[in-house]
C-alpha atoms as a PDB file:
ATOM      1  CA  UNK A   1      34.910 -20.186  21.790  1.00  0.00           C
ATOM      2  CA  UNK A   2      35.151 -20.671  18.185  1.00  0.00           C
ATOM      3  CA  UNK A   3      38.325 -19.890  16.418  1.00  0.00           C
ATOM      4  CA  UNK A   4      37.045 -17.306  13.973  1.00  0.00           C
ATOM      5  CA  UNK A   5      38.691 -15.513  10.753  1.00  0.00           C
ATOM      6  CA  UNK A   6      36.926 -11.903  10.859  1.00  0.00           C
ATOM      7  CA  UNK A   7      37.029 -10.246   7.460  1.00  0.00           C
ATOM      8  CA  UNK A   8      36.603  -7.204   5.537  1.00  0.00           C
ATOM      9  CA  UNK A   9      35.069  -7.829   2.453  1.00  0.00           C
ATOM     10  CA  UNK A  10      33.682  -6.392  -1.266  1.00  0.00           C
ATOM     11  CA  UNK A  11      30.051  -6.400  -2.619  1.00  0.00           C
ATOM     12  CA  UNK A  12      29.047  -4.637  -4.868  1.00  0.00           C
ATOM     13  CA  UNK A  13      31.236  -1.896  -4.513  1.00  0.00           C
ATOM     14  CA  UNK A  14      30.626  -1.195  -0.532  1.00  0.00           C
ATOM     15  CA  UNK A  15      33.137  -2.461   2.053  1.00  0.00           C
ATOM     16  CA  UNK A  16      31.500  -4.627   4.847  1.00  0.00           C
ATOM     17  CA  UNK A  17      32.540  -7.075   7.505  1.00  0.00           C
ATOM     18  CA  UNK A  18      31.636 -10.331   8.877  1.00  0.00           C
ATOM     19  CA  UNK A  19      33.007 -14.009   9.526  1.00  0.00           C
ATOM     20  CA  UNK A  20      34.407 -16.141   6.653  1.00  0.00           C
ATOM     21  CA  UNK A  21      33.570 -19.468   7.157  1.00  0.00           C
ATOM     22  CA  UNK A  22      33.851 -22.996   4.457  1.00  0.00           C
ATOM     23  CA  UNK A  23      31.757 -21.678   1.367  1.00  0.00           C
ATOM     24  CA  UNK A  24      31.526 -17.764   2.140  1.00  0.00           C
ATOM     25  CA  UNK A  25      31.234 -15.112   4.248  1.00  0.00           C
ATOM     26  CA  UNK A  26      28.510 -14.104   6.968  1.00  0.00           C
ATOM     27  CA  UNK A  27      27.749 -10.130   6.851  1.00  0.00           C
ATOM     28  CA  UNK A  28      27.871  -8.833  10.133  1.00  0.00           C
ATOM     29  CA  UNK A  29      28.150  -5.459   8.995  1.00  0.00           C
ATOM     30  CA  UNK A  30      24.327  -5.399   7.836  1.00  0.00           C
ATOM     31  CA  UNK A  31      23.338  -6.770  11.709  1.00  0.00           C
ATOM     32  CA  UNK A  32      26.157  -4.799  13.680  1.00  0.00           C
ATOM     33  CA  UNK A  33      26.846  -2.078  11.459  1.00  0.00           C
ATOM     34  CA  UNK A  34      25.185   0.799  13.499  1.00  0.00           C
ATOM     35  CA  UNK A  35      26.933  -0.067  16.444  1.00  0.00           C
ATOM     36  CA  UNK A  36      30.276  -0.996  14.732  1.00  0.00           C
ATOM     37  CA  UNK A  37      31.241   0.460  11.962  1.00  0.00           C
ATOM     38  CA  UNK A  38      34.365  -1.518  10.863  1.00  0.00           C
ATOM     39  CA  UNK A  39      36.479  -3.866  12.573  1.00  0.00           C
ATOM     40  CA  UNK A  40      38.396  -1.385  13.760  1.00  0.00           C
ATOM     41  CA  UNK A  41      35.677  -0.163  16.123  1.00  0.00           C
ATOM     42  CA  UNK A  42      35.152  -4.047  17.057  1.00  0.00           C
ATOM     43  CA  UNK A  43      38.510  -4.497  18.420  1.00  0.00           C
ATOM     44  CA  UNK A  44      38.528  -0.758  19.707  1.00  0.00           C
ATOM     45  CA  UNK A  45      36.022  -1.808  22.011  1.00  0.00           C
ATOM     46  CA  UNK A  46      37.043  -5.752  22.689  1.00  0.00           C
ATOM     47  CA  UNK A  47      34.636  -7.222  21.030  1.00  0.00           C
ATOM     48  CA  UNK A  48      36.444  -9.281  18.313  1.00  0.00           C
ATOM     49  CA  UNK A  49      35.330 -12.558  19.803  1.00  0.00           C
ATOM     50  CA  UNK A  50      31.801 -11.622  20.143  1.00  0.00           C
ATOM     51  CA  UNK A  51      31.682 -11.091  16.599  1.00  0.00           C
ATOM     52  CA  UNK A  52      32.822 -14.624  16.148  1.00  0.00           C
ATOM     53  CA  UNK A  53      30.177 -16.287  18.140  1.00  0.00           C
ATOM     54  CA  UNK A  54      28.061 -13.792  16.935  1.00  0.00           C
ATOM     55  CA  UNK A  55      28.544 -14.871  13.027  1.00  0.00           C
ATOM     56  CA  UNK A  56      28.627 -18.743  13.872  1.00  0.00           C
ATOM     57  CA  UNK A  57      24.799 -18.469  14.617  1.00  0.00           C
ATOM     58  CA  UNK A  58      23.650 -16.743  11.287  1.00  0.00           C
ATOM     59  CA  UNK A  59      23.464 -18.637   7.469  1.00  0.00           C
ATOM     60  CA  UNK A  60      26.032 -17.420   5.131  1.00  0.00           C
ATOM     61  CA  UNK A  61      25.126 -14.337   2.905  1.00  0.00           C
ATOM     62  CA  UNK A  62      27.563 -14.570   0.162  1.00  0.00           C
ATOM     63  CA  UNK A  63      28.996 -17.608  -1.273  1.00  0.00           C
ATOM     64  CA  UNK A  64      32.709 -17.939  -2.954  1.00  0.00           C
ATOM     65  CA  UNK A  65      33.000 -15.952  -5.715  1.00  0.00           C
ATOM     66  CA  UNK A  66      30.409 -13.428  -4.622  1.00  0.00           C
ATOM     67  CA  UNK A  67      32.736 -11.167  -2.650  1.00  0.00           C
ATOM     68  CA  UNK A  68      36.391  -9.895  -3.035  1.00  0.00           C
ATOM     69  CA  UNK A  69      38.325  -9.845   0.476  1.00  0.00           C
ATOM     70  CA  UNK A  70      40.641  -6.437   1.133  1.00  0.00           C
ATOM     71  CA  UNK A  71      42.789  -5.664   3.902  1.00  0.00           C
ATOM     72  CA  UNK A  72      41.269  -6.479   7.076  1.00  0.00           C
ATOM     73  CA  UNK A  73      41.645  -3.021   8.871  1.00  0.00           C
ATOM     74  CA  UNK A  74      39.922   0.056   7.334  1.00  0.00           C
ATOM     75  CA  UNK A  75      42.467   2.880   7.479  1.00  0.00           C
ATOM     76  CA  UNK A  76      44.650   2.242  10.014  1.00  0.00           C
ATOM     77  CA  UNK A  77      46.392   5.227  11.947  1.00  0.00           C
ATOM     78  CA  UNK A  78      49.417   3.292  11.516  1.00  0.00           C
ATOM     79  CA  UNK A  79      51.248   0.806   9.705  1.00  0.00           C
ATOM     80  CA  UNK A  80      54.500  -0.084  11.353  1.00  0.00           C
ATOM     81  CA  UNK A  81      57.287  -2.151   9.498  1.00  0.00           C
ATOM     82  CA  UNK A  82      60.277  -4.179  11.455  1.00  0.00           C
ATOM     83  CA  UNK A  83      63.449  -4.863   9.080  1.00  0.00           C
ATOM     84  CA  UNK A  84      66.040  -7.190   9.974  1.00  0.00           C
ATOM     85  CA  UNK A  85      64.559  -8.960  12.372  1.00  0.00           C
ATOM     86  CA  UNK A  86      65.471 -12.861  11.902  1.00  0.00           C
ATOM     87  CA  UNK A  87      68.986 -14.115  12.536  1.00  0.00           C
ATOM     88  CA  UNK A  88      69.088 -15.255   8.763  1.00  0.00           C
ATOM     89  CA  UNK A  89      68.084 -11.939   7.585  1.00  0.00           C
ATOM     90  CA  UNK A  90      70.735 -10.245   9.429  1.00  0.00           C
ATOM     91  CA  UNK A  91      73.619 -12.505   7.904  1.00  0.00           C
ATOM     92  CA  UNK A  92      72.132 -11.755   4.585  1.00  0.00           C
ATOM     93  CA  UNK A  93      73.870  -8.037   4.507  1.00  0.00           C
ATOM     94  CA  UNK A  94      77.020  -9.383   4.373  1.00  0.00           C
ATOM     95  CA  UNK A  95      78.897  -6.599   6.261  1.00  0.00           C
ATOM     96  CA  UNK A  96      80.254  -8.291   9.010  1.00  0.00           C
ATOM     97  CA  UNK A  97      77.655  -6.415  11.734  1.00  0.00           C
ATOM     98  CA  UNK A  98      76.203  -8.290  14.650  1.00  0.00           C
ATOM     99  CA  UNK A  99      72.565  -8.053  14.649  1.00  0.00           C
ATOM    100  CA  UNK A 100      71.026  -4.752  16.046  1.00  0.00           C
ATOM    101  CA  UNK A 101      70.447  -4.285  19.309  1.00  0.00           C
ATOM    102  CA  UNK A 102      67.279  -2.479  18.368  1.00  0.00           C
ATOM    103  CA  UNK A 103      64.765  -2.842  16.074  1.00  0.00           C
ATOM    104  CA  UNK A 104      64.960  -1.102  12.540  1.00  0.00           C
ATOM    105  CA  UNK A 105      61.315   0.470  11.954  1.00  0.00           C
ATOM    106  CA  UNK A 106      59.510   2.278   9.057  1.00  0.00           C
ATOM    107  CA  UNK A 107      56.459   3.318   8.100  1.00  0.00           C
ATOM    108  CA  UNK A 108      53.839   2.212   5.255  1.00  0.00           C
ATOM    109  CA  UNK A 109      50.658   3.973   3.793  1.00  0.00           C
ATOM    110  CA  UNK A 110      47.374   1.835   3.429  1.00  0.00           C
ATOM    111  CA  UNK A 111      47.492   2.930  -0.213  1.00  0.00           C
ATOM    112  CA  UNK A 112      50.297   0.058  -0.479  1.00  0.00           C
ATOM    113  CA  UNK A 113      47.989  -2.613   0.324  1.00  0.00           C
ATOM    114  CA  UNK A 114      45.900  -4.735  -1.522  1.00  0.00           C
ATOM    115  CA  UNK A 115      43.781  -7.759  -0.192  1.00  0.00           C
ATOM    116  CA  UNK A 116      43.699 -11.599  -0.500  1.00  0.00           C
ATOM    117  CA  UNK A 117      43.704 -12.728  -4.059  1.00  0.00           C
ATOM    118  CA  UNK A 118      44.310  -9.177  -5.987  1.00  0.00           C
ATOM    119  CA  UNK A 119      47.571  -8.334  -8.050  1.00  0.00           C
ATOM    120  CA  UNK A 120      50.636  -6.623  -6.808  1.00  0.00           C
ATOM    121  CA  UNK A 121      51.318  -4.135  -9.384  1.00  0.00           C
ATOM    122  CA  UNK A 122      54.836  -3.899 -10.887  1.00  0.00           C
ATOM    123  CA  UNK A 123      55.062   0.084 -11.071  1.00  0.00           C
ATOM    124  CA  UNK A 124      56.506   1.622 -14.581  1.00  0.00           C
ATOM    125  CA  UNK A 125      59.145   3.019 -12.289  1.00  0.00           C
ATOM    126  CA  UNK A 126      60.674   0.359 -11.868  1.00  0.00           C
ATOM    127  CA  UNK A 127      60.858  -3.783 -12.528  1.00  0.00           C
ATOM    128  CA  UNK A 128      62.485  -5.213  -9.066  1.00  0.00           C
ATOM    129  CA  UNK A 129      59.624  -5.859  -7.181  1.00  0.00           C
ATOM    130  CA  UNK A 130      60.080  -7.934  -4.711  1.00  0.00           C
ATOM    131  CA  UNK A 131      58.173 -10.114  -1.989  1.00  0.00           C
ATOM    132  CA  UNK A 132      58.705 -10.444   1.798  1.00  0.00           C
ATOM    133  CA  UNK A 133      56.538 -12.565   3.751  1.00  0.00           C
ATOM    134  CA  UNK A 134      55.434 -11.775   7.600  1.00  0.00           C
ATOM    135  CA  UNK A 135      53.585 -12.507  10.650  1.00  0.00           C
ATOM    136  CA  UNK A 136      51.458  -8.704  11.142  1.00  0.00           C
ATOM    137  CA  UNK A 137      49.829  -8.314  14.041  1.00  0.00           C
ATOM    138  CA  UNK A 138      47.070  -5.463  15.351  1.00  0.00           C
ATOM    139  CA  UNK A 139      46.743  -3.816  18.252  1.00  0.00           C
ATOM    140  CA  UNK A 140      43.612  -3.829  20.379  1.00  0.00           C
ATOM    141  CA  UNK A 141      44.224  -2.058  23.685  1.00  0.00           C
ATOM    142  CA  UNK A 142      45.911   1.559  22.834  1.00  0.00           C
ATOM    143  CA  UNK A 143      49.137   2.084  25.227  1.00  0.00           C
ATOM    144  CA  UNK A 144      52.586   4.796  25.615  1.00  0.00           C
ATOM    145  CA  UNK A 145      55.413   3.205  27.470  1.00  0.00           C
ATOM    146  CA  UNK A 146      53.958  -0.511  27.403  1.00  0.00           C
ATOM    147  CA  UNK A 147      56.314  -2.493  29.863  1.00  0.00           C
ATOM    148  CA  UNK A 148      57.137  -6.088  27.880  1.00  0.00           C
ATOM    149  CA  UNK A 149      55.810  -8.137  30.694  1.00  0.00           C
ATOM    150  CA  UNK A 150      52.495  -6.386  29.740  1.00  0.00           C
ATOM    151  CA  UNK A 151      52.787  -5.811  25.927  1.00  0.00           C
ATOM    152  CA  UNK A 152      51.245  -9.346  24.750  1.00  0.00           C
ATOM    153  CA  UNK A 153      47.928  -7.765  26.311  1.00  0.00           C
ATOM    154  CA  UNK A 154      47.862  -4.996  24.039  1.00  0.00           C
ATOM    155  CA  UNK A 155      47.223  -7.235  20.948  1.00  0.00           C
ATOM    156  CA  UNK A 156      43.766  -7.774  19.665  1.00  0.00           C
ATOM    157  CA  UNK A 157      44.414 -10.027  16.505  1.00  0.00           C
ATOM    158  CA  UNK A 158      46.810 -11.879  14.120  1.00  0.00           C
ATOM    159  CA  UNK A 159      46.854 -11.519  10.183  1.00  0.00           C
ATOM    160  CA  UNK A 160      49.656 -12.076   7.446  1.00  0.00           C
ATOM    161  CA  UNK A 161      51.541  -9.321   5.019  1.00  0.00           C
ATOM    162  CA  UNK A 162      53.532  -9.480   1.986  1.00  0.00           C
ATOM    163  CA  UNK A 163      55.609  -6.388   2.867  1.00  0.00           C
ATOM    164  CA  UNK A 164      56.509  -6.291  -1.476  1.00  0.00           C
ATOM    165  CA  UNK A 165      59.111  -3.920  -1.930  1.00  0.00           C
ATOM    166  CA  UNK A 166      60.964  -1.809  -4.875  1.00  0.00           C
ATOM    167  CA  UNK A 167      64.372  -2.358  -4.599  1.00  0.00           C
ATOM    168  CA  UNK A 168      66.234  -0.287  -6.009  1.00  0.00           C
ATOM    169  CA  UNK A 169      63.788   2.604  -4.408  1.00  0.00           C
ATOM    170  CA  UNK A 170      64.681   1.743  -1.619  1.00  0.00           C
ATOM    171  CA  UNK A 171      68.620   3.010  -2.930  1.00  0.00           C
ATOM    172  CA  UNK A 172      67.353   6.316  -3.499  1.00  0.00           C
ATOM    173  CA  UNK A 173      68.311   8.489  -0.530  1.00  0.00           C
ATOM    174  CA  UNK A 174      70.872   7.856   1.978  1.00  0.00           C
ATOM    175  CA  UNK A 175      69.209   6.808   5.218  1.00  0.00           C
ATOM    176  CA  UNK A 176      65.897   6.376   4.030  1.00  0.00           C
ATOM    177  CA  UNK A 177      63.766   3.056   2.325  1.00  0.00           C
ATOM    178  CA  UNK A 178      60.002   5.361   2.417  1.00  0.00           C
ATOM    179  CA  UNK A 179      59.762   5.130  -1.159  1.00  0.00           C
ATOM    180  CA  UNK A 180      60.810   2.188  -2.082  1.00  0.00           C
ATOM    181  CA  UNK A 181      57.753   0.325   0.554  1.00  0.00           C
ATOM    182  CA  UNK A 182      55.236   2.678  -0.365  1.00  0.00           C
ATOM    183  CA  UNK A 183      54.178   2.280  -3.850  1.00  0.00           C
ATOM    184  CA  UNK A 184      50.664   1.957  -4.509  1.00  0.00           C
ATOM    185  CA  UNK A 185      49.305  -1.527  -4.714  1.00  0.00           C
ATOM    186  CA  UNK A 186      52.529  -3.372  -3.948  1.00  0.00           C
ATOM    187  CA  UNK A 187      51.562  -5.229  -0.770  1.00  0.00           C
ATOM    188  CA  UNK A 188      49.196  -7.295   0.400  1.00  0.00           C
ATOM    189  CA  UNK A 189      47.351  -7.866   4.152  1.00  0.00           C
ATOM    190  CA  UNK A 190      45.182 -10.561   4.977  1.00  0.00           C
ATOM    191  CA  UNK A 191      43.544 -12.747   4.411  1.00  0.00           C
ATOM    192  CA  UNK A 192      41.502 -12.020   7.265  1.00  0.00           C
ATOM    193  CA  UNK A 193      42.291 -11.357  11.102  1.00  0.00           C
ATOM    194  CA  UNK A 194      42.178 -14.329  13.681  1.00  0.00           C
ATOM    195  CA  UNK A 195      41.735 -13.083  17.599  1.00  0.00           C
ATOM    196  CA  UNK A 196      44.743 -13.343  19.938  1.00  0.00           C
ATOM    197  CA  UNK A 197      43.936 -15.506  22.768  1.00  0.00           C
ATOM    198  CA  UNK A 198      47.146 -16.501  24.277  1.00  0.00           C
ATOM    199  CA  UNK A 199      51.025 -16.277  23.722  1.00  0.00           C
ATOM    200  CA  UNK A 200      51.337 -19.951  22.869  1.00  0.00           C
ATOM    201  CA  UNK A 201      48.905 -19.052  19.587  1.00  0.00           C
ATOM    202  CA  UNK A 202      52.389 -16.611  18.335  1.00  0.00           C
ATOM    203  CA  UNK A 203      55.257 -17.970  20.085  1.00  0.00           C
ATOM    204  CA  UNK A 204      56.326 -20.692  17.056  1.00  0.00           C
ATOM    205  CA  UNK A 205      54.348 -20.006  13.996  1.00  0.00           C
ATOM    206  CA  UNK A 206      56.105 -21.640  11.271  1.00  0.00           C
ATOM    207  CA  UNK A 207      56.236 -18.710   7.904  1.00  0.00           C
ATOM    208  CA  UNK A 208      56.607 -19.889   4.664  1.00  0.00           C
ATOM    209  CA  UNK A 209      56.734 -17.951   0.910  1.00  0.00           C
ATOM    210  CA  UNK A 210      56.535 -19.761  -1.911  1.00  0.00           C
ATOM    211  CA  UNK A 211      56.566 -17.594  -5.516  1.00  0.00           C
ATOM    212  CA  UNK A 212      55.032 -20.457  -7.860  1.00  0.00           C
ATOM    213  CA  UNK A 213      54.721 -22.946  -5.760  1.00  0.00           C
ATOM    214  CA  UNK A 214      58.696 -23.227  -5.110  1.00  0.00           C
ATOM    215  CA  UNK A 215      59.541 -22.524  -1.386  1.00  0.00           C
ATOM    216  CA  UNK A 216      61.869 -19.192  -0.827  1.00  0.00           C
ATOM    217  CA  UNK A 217      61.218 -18.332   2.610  1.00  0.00           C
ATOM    218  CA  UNK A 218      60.753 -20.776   5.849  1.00  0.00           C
ATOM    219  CA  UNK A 219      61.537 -19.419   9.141  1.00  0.00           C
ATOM    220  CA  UNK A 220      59.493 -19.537  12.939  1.00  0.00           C
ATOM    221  CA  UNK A 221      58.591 -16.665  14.548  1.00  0.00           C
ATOM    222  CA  UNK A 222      60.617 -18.264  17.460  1.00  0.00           C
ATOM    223  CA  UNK A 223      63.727 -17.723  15.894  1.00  0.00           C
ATOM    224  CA  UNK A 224      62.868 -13.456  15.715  1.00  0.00           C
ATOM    225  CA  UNK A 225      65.351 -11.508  17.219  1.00  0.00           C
ATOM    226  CA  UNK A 226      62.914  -9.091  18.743  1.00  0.00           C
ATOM    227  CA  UNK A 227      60.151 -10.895  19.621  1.00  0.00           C
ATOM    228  CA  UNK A 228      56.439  -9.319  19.696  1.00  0.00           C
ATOM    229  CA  UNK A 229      56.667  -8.258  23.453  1.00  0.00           C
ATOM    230  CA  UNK A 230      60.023  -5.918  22.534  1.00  0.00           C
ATOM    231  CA  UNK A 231      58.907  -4.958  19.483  1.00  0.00           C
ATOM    232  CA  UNK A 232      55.284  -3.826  21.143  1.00  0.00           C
ATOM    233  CA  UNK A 233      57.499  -2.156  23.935  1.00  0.00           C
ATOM    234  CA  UNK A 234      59.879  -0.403  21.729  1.00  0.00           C
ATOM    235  CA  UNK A 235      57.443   0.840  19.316  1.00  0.00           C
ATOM    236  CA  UNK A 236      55.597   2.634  22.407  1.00  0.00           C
ATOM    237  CA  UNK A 237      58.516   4.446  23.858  1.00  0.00           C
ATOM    238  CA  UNK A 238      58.197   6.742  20.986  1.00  0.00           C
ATOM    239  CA  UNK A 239      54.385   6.689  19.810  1.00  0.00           C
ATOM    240  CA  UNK A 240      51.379   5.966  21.335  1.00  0.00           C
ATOM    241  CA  UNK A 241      49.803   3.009  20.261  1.00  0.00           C
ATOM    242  CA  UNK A 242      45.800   2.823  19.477  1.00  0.00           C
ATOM    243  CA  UNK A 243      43.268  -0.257  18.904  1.00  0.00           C
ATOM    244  CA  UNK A 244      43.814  -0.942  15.122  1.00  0.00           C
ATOM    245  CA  UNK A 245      47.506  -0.078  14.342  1.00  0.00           C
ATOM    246  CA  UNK A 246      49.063  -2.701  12.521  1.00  0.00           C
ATOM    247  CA  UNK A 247      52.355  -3.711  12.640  1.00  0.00           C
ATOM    248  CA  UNK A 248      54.512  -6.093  10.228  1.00  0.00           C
ATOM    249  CA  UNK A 249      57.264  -7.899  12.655  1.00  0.00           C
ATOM    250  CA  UNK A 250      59.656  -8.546   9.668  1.00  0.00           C
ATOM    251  CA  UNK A 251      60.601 -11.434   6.827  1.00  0.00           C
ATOM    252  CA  UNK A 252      63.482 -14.168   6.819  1.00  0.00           C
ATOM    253  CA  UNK A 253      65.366 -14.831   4.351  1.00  0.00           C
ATOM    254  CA  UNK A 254      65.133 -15.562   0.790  1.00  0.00           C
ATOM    255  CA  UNK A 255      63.838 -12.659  -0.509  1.00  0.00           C
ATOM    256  CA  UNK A 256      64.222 -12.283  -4.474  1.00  0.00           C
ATOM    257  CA  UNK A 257      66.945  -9.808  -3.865  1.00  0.00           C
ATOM    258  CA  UNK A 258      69.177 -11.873  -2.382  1.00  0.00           C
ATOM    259  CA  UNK A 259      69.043 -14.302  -5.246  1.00  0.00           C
ATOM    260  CA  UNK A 260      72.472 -14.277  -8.127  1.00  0.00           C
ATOM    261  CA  UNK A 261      71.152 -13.056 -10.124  1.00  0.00           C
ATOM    262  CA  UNK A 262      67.689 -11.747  -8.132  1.00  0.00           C
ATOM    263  CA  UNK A 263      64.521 -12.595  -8.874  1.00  0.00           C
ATOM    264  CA  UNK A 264      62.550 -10.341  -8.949  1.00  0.00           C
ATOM    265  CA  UNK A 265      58.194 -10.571  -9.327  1.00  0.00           C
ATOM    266  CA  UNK A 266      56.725 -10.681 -12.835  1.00  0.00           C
ATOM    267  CA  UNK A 267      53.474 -10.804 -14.252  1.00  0.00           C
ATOM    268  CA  UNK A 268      52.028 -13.637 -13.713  1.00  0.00           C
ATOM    269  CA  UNK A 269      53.911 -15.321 -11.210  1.00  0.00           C
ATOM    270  CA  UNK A 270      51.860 -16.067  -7.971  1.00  0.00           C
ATOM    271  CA  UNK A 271      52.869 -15.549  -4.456  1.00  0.00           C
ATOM    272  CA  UNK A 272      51.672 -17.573  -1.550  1.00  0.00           C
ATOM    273  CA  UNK A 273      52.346 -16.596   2.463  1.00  0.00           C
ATOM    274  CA  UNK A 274      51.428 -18.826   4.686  1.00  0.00           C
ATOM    275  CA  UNK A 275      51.434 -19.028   8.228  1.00  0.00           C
ATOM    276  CA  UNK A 276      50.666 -21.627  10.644  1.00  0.00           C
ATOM    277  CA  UNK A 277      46.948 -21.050  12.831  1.00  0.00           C
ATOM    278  CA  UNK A 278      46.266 -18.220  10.286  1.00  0.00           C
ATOM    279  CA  UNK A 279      45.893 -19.159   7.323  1.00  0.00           C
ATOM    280  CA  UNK A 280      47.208 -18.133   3.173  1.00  0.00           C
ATOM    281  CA  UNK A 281      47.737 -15.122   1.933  1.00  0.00           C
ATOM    282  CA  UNK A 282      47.657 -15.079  -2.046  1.00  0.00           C
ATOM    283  CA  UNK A 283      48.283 -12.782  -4.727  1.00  0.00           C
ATOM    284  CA  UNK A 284      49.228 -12.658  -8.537  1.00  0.00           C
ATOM    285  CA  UNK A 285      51.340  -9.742 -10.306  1.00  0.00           C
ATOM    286  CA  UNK A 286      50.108  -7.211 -12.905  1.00  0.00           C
ATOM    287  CA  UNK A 287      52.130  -4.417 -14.451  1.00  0.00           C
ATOM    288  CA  UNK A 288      51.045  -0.799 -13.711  1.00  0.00           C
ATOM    289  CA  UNK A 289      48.741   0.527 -16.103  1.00  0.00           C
END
């Protein structure tokens, strides 16, 4: 089987799907729409590498620069967040606490998302916005109580976040960091979504940031202190997972906050997360209009 990166894509104003491949993207959504609406529906039913071999045997429909790529999943019921979850991370806090022994969670709204290649937007509220890259994954086979030993089978496909973040929002309340994750437009997902095959494909991807081409984060998911089978199994004690959920598994260190002084995102600046077998995730900054 191919090793395909499924998209969701722009035209025109109307969302569609389909396989990007060297020079563009094939529209699978005009052949396989009726039956799938999004790729949601694809990897609600399994199908995710069908659609790859599927869009290997058709000519490309749009070429580069004839479509804008947006986050991969189409309203997702949930988007799940994992803090502190490399060793690194956890020294970062400075308060003399050994590292959980469970995961910190929280949640996101799609709203917060933008795709591949468009701004983050620096709200008026506030000027520390900062990046966080991660390893998000999505889950393809819906579960409640998932055992670890079983947990790896519940995901359908891989993708990349950067989980931006206003800082001093996140300082607002006393236990809580909603607001400060959820602004509009200050987050990214995708490129695109590469199928799961087998643990090897997640076990050591190498993560790296880079904010103008300087390197400030470079970790392996190896080194995670919950790895995807607890974090899967934790996550389902308390919610029912369902084909399309998204969840970010959390950023290393070197995030701009933790710079003297921090340094934060501006306009202009561009910020690349990459990860190996998945590919670059890009995106500029804009202020808030």
């Amino acid at each position: 089987m191919t090793q395909g990166k499924l998209c969701t894509f722009l035209v025109d104003g109307k969302i569609r799907y389909g396989l990007f491949r060297p020079g563009g993207v094939v529209d699978l959504s005009a052949r396989l729409g009726s039956r799938w609406p999004g790729l949601k529906e694809v990897i609600a039913d399994g199908a995710l590498n069908q659609l790859v071999d599927a869009g290997t045997s058709f000519p490309l429909d749009f070429g580069d620069g004839e479509f804008r790529l947006v986050p991969p999943i189409e309203s997702p019921e949930k988007i799940i967040c994992v803090g502190v979850n490399y060793p690194d991370r956890n020294e970062e806090y400075k308060d003399g606490q050994a590292a959980p022994s469970n995961p910190s969670l929280f949640i996101r709204f799609p709203r917060s998302f933008v795709g591949h290649e468009f701004p983050l937007t620096r709200p008026k509220a506030s000027q520390q916005l900062d990046y966080e890259g991660e390893i998000a994954f999505i889950i393809g086979k819906p579960g409640r109580h998932i055992r670890q030993i079983d947990a790896l089978d519940h995901i359908a496909a891989l993708s990349i976040a950067n989980e931006g973040t206003i800082r001093d929002w996140v300082r607002h309340a006393k236990f809580n960091v909603t607001q400060g994750k959820n602004f509009d437009g200050t987050g990214s997902i995708g490129p695109w979504i590469v199928p799961y095959r087998s643990e090897a494909q997640l076990a050591d991807i190498r993560l790296t940031t880079r904010v103008n081409g300087e390197i400030r984060q470079d970790d392996r998911t190896s080194r995670m202190i919950f790895d995807f089978r607890r974090l899967i199994s934790y996550i389902s004690t308390f919610t029912t997972l369902v084909p399309g959920d998204v969840i970010l598994s959390g950023t290393p260190t070197g995030a701009g906050a933790r710079f003297d002084p921090p340094r934060w995102l501006a306009p202009g600046d561009i910020v690349d997360v990459e990860a190996e077998g998945i590919g670059l995730l890009r995106n500029g900054v804009v202020d808030e209009t």
